[in-house]
PDB file of N, CA and C in Angstrom:
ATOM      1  N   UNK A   1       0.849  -1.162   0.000  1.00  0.00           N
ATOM      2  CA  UNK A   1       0.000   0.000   0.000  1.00  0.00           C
ATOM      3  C   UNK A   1       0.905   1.238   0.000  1.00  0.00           C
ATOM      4  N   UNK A   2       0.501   2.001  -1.262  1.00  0.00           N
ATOM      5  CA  UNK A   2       1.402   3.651  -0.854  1.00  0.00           C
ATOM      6  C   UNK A   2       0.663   3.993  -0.181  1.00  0.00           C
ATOM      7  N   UNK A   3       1.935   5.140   0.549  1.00  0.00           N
ATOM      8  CA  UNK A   3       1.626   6.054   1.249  1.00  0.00           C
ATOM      9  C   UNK A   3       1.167   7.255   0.998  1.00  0.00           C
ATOM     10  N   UNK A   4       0.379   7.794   1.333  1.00  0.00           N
ATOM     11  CA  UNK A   4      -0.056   9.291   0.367  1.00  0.00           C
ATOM     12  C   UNK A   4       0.029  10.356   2.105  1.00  0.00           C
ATOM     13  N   UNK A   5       0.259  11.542   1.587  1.00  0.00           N
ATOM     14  CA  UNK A   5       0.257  12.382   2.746  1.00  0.00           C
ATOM     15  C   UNK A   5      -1.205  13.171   2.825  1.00  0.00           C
ATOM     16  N   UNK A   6      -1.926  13.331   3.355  1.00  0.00           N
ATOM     17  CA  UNK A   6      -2.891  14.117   3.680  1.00  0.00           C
ATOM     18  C   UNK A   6      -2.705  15.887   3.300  1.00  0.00           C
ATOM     19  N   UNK A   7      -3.567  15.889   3.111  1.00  0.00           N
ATOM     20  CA  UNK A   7      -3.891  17.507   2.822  1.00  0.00           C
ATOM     21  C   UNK A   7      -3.647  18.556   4.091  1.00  0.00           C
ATOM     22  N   UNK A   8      -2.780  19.469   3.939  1.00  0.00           N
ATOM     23  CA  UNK A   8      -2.895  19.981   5.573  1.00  0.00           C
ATOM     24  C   UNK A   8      -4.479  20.985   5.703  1.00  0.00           C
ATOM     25  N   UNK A   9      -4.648  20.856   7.230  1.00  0.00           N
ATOM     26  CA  UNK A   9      -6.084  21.581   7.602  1.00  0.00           C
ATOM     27  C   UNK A   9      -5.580  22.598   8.484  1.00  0.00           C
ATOM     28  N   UNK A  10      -5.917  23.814   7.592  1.00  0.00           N
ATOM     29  CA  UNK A  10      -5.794  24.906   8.202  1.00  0.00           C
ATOM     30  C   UNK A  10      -6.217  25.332  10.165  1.00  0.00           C
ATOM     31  N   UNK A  11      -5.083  26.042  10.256  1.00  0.00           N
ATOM     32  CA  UNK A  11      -5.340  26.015  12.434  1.00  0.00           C
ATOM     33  C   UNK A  11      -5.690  24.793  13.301  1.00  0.00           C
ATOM     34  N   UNK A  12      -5.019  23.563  12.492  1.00  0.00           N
ATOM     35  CA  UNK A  12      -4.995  22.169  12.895  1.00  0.00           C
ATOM     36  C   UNK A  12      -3.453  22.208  13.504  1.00  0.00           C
ATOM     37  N   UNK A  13      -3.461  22.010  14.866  1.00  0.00           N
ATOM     38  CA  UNK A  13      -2.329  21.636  15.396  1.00  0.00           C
ATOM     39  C   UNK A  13      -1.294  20.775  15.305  1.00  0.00           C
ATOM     40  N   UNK A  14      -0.213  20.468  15.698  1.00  0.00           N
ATOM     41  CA  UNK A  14       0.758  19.638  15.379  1.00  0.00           C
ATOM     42  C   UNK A  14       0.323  18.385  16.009  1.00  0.00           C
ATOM     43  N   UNK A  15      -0.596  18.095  17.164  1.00  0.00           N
ATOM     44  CA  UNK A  15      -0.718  16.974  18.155  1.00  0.00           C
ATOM     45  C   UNK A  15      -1.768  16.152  17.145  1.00  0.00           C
ATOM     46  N   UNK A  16      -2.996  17.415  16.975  1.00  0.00           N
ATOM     47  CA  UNK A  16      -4.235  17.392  16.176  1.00  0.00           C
ATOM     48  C   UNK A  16      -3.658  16.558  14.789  1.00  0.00           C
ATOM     49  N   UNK A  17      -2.945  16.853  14.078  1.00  0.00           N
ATOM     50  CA  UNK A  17      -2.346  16.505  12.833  1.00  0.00           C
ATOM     51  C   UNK A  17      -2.134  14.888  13.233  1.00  0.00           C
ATOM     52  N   UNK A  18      -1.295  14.870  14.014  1.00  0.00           N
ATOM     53  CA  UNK A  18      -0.614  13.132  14.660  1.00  0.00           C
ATOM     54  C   UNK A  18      -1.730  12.838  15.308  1.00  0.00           C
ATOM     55  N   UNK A  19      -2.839  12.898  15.174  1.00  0.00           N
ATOM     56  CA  UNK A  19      -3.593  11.817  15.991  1.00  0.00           C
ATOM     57  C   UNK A  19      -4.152  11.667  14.701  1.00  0.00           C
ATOM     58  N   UNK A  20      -5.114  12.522  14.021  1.00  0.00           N
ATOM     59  CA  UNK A  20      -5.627  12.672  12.584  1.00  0.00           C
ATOM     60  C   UNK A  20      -4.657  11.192  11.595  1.00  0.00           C
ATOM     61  N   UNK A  21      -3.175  11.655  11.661  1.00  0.00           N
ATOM     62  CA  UNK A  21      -2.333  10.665  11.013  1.00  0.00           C
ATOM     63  C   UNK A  21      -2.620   8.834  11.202  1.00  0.00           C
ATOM     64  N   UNK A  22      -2.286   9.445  12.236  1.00  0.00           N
ATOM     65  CA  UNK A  22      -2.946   7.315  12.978  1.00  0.00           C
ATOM     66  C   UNK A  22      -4.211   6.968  12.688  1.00  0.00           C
ATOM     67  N   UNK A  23      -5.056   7.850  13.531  1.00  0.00           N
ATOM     68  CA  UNK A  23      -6.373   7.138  12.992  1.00  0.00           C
ATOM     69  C   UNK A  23      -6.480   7.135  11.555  1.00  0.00           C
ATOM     70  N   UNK A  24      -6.054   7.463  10.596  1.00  0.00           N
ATOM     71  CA  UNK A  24      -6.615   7.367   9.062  1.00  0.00           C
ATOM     72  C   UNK A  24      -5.759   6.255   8.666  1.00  0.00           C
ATOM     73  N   UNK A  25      -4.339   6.324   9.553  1.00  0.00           N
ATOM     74  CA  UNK A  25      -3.146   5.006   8.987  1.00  0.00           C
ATOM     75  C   UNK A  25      -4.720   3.254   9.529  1.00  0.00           C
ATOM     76  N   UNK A  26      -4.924   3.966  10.976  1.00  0.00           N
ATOM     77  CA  UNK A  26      -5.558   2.433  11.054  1.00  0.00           C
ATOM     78  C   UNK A  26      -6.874   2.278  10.406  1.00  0.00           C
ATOM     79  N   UNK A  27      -7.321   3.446  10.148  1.00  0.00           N
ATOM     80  CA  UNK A  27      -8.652   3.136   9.306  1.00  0.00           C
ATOM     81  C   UNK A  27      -8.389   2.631   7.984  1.00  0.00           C
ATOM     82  N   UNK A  28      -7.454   3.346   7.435  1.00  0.00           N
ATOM     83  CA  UNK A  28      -6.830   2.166   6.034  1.00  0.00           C
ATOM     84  C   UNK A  28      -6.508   1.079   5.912  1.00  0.00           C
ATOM     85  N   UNK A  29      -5.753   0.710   7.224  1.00  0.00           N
ATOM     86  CA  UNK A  29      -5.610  -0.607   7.743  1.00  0.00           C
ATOM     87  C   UNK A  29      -6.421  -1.583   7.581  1.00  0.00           C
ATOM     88  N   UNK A  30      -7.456  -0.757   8.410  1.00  0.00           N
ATOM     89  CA  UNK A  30      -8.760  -2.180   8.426  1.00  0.00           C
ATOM     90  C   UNK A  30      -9.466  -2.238   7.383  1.00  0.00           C
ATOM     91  N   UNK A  31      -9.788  -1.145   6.794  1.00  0.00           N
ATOM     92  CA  UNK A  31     -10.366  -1.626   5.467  1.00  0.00           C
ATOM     93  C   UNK A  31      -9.818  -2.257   4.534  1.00  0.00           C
ATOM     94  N   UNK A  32      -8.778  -2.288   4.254  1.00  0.00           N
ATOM     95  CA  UNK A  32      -8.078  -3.259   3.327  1.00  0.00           C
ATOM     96  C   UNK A  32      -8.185  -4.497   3.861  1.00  0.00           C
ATOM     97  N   UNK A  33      -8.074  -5.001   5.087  1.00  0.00           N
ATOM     98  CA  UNK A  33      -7.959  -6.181   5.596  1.00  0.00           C
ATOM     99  C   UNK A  33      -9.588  -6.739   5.537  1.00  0.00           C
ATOM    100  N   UNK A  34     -10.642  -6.040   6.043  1.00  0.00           N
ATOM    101  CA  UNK A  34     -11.891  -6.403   5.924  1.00  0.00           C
ATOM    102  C   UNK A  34     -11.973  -6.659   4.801  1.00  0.00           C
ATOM    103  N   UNK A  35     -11.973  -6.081   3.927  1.00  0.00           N
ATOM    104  CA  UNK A  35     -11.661  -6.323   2.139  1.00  0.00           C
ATOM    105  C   UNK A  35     -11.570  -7.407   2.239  1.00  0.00           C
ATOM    106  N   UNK A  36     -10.332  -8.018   2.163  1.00  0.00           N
ATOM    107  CA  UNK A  36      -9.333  -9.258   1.961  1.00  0.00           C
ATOM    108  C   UNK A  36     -10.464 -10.631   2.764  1.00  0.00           C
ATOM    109  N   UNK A  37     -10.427 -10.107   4.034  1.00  0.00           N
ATOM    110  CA  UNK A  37     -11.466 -10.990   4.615  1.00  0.00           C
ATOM    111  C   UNK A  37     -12.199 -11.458   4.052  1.00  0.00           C
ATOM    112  N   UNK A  38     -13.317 -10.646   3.698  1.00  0.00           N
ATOM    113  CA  UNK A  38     -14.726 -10.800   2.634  1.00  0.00           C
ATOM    114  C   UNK A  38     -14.622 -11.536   1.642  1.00  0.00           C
ATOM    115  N   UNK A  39     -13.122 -11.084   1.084  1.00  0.00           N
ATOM    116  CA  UNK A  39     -12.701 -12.177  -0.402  1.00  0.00           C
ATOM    117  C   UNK A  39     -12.424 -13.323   0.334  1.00  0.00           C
ATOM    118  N   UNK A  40     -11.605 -13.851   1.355  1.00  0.00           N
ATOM    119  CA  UNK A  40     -11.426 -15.224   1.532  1.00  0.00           C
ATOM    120  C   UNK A  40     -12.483 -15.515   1.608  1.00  0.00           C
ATOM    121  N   UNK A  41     -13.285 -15.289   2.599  1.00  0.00           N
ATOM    122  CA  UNK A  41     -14.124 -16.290   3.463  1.00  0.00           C
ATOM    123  C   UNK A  41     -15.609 -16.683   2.055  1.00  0.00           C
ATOM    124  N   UNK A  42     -15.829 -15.431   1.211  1.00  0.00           N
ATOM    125  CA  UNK A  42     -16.601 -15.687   0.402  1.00  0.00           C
ATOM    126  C   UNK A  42     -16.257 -16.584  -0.595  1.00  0.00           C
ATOM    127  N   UNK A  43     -14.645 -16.736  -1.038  1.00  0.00           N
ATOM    128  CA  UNK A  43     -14.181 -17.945  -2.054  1.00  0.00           C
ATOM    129  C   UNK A  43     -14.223 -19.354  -1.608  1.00  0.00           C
ATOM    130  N   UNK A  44     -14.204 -18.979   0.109  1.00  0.00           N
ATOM    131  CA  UNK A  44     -13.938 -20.282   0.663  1.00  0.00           C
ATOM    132  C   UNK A  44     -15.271 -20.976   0.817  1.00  0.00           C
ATOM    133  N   UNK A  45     -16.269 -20.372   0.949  1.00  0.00           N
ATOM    134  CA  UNK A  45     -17.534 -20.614   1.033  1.00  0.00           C
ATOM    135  C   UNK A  45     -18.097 -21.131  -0.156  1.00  0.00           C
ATOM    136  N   UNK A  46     -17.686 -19.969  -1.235  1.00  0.00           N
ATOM    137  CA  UNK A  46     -18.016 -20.670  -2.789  1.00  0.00           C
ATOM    138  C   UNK A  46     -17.812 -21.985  -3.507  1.00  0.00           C
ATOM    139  N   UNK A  47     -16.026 -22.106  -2.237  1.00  0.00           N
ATOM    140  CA  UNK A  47     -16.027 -23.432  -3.374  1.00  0.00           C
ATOM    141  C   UNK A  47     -16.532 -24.606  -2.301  1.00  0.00           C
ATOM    142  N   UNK A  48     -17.088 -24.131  -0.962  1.00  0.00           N
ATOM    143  CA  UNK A  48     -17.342 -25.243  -0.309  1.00  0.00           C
ATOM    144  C   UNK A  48     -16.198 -26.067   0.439  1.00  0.00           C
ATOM    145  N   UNK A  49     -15.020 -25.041   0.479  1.00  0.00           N
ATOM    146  CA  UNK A  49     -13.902 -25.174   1.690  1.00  0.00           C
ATOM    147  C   UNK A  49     -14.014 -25.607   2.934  1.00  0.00           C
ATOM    148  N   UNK A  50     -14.547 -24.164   3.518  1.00  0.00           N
ATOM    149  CA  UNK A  50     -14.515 -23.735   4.844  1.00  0.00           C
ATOM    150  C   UNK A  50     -15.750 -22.826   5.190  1.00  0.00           C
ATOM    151  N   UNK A  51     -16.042 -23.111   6.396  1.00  0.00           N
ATOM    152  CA  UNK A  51     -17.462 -22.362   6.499  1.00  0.00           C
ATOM    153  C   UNK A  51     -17.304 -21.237   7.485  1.00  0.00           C
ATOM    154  N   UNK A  52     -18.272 -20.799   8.055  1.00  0.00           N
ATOM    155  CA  UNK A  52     -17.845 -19.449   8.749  1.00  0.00           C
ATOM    156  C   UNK A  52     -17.560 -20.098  10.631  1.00  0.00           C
ATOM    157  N   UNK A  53     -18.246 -21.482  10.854  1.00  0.00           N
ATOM    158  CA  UNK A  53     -17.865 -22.236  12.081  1.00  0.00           C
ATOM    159  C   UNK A  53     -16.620 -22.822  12.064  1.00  0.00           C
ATOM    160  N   UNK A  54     -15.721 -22.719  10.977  1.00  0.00           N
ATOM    161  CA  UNK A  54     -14.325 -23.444  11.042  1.00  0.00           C
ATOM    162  C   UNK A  54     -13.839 -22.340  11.308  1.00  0.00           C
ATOM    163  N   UNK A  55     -13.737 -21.327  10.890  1.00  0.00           N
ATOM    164  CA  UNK A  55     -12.778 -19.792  11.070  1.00  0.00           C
ATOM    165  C   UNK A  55     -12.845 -19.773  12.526  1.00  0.00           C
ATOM    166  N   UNK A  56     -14.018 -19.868  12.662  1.00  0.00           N
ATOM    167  CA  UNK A  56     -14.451 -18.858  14.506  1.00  0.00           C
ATOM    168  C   UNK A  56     -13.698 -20.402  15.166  1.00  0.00           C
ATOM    169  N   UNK A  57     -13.687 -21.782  14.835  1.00  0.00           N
ATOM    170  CA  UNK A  57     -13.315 -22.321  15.370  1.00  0.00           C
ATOM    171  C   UNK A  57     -11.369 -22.918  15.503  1.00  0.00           C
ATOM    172  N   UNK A  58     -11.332 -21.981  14.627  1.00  0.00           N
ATOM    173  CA  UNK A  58      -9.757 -22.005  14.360  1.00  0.00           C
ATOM    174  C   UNK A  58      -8.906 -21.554  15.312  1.00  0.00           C
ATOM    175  N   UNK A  59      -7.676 -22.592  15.824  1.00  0.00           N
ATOM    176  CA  UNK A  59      -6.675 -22.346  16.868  1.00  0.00           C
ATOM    177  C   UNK A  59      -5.350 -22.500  16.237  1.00  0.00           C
ATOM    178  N   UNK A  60      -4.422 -21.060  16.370  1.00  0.00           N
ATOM    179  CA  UNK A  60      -3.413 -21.208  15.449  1.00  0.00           C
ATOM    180  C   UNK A  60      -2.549 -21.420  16.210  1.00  0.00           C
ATOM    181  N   UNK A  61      -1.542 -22.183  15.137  1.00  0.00           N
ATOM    182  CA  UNK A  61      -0.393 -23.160  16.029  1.00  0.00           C
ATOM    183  C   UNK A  61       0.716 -22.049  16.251  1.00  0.00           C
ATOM    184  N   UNK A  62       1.845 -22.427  17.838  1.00  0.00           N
ATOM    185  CA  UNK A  62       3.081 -21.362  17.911  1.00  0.00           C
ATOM    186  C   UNK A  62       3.739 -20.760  16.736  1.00  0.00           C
ATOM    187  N   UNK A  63       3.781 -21.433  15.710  1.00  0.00           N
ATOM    188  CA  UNK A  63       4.451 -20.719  14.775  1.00  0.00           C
ATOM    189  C   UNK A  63       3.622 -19.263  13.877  1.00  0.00           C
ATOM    190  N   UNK A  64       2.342 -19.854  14.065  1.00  0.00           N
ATOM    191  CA  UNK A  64       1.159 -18.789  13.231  1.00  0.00           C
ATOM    192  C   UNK A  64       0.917 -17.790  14.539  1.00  0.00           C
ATOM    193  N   UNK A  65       1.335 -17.942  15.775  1.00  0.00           N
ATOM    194  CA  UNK A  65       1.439 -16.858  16.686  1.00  0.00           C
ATOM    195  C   UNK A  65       1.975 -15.768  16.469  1.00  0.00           C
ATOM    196  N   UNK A  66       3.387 -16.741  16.167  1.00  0.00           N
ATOM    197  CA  UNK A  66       4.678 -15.769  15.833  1.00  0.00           C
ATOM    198  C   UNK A  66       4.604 -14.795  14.649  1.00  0.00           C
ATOM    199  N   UNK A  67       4.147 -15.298  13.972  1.00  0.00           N
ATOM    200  CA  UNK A  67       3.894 -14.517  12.492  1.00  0.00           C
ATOM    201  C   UNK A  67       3.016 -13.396  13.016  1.00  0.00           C
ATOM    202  N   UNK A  68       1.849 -13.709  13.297  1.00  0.00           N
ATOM    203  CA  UNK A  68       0.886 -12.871  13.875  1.00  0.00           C
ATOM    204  C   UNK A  68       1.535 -11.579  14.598  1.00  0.00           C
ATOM    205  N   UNK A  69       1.916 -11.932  15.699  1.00  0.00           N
ATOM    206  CA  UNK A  69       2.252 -11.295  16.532  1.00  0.00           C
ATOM    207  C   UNK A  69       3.459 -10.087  15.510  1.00  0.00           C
ATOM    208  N   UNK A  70       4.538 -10.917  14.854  1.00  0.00           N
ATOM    209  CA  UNK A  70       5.256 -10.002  13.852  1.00  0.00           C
ATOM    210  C   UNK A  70       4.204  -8.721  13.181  1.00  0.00           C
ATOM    211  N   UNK A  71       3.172  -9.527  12.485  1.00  0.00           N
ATOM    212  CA  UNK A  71       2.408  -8.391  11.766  1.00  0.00           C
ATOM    213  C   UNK A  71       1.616  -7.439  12.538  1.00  0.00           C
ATOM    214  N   UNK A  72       1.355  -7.935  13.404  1.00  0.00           N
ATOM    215  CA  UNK A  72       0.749  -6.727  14.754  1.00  0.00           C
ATOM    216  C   UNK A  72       1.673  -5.897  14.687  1.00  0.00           C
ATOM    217  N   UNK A  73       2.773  -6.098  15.247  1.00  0.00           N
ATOM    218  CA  UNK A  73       4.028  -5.084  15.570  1.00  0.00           C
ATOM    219  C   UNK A  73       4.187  -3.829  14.091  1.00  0.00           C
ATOM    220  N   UNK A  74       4.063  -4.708  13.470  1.00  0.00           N
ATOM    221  CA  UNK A  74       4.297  -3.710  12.144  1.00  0.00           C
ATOM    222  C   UNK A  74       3.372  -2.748  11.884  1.00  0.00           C
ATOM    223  N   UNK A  75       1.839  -3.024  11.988  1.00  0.00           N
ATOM    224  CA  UNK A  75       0.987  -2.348  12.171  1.00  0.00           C
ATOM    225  C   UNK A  75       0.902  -1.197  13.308  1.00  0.00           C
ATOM    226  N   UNK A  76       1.410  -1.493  13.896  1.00  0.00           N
ATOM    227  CA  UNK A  76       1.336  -0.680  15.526  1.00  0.00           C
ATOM    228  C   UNK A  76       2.926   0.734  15.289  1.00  0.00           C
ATOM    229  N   UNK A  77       3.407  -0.322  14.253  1.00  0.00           N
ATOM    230  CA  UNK A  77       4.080   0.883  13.801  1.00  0.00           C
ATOM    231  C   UNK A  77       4.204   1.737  13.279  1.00  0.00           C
ATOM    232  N   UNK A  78       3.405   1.258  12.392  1.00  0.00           N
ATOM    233  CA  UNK A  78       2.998   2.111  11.418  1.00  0.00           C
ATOM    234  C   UNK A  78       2.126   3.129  12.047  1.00  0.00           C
ATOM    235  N   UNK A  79       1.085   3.038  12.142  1.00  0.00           N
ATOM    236  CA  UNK A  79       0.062   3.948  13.448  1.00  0.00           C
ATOM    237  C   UNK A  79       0.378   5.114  14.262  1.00  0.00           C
ATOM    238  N   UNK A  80       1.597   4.266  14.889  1.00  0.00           N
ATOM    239  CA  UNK A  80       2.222   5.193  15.902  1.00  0.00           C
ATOM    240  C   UNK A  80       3.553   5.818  15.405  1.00  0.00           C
ATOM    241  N   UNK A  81       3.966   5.800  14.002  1.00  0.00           N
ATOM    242  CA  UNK A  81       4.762   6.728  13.701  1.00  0.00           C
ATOM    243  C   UNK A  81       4.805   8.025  13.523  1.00  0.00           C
ATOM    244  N   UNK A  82       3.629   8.653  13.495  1.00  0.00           N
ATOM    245  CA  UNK A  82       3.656  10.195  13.459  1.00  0.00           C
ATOM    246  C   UNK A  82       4.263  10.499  15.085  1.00  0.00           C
ATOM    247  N   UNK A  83       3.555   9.997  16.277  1.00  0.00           N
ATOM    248  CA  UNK A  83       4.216  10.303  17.037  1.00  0.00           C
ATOM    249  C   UNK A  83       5.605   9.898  17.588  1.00  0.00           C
ATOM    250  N   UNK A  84       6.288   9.048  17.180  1.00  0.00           N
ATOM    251  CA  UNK A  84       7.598   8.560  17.043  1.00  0.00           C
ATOM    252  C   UNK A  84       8.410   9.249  16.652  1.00  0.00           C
ATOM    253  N   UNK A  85       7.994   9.968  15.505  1.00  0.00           N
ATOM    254  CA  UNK A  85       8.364  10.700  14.605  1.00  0.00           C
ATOM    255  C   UNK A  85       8.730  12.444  14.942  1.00  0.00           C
ATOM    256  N   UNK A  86       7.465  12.531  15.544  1.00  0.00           N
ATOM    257  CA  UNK A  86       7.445  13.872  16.353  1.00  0.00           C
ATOM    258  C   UNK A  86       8.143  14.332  17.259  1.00  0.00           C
ATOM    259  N   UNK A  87       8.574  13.137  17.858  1.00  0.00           N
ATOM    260  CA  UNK A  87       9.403  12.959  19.234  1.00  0.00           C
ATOM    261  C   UNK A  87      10.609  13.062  18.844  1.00  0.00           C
ATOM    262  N   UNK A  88      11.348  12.403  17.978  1.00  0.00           N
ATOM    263  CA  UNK A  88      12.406  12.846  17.314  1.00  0.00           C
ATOM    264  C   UNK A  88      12.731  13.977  16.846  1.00  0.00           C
ATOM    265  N   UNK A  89      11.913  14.777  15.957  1.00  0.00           N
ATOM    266  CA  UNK A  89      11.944  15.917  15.986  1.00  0.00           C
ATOM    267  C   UNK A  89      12.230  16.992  16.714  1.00  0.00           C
ATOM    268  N   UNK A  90      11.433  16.450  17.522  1.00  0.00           N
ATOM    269  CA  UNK A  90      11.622  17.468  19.083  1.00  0.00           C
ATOM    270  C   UNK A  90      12.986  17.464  19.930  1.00  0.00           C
ATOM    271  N   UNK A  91      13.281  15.873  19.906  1.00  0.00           N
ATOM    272  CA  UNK A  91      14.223  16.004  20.236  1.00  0.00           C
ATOM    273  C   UNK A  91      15.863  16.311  19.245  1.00  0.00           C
ATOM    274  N   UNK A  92      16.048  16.400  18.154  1.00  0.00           N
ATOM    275  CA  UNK A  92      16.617  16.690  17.382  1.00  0.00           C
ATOM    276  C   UNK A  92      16.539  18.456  17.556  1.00  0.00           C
ATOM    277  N   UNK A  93      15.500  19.176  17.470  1.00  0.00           N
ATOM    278  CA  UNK A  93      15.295  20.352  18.053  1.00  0.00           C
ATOM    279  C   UNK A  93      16.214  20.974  19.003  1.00  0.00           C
ATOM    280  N   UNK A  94      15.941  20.711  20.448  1.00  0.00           N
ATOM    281  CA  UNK A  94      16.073  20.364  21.503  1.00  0.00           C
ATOM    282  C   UNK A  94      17.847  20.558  21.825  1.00  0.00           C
ATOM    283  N   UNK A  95      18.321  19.408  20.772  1.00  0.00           N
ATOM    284  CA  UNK A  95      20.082  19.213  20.845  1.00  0.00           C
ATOM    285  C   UNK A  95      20.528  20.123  19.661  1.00  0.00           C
ATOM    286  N   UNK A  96      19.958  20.022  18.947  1.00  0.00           N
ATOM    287  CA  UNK A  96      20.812  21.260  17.706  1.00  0.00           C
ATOM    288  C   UNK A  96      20.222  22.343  17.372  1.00  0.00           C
TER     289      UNK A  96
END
């Protein structure tokens, strides 16, 4: 997914801006993923795979944790980089 920068909003603060940033990073987030969802579970259904009681009943093994847990992290980074970001700034500020 590119990244596109937002339009700035006039007498919108710097904090205002970084929260604005995240929530639209995770609202993009999920819609793409709900997307994706909708397509599996509806192909899987189509061809008579998997039904919607195997998903809900699905327990993923340590290794599909791990993965998981990887792609969380990435997400969470993404999110929270405006303020990561900001902070650096500041502190880059700050020393030079």
């Amino acid at each position: 997914m590119s990244e596109r920068r937002r339009l700035d909003i006039p007498g919108q603060s710097d904090v205002e801006d970084r929260l604005l940033a995240m929530v639209s990073a995770l609202a993009s987030e999920l819609a793409v993923t709900r997307e994706r969802l909708d397509t599996v579970e509806r192909l899987l259904a189509e061809k008579e795979i998997l039904d919607a009681e195997a998903i809900e009943a699905f327990a993923p093994s340590p290794d599909v944790i791990v993965e998981r847990d990887a792609l969380r992290r990435r997400i969470i980074e993404r999110i929270f980089r405006p303020i990561r970001d900001a902070a650096v700034r500041a502190r880059q500020e700050q020393e030079g």
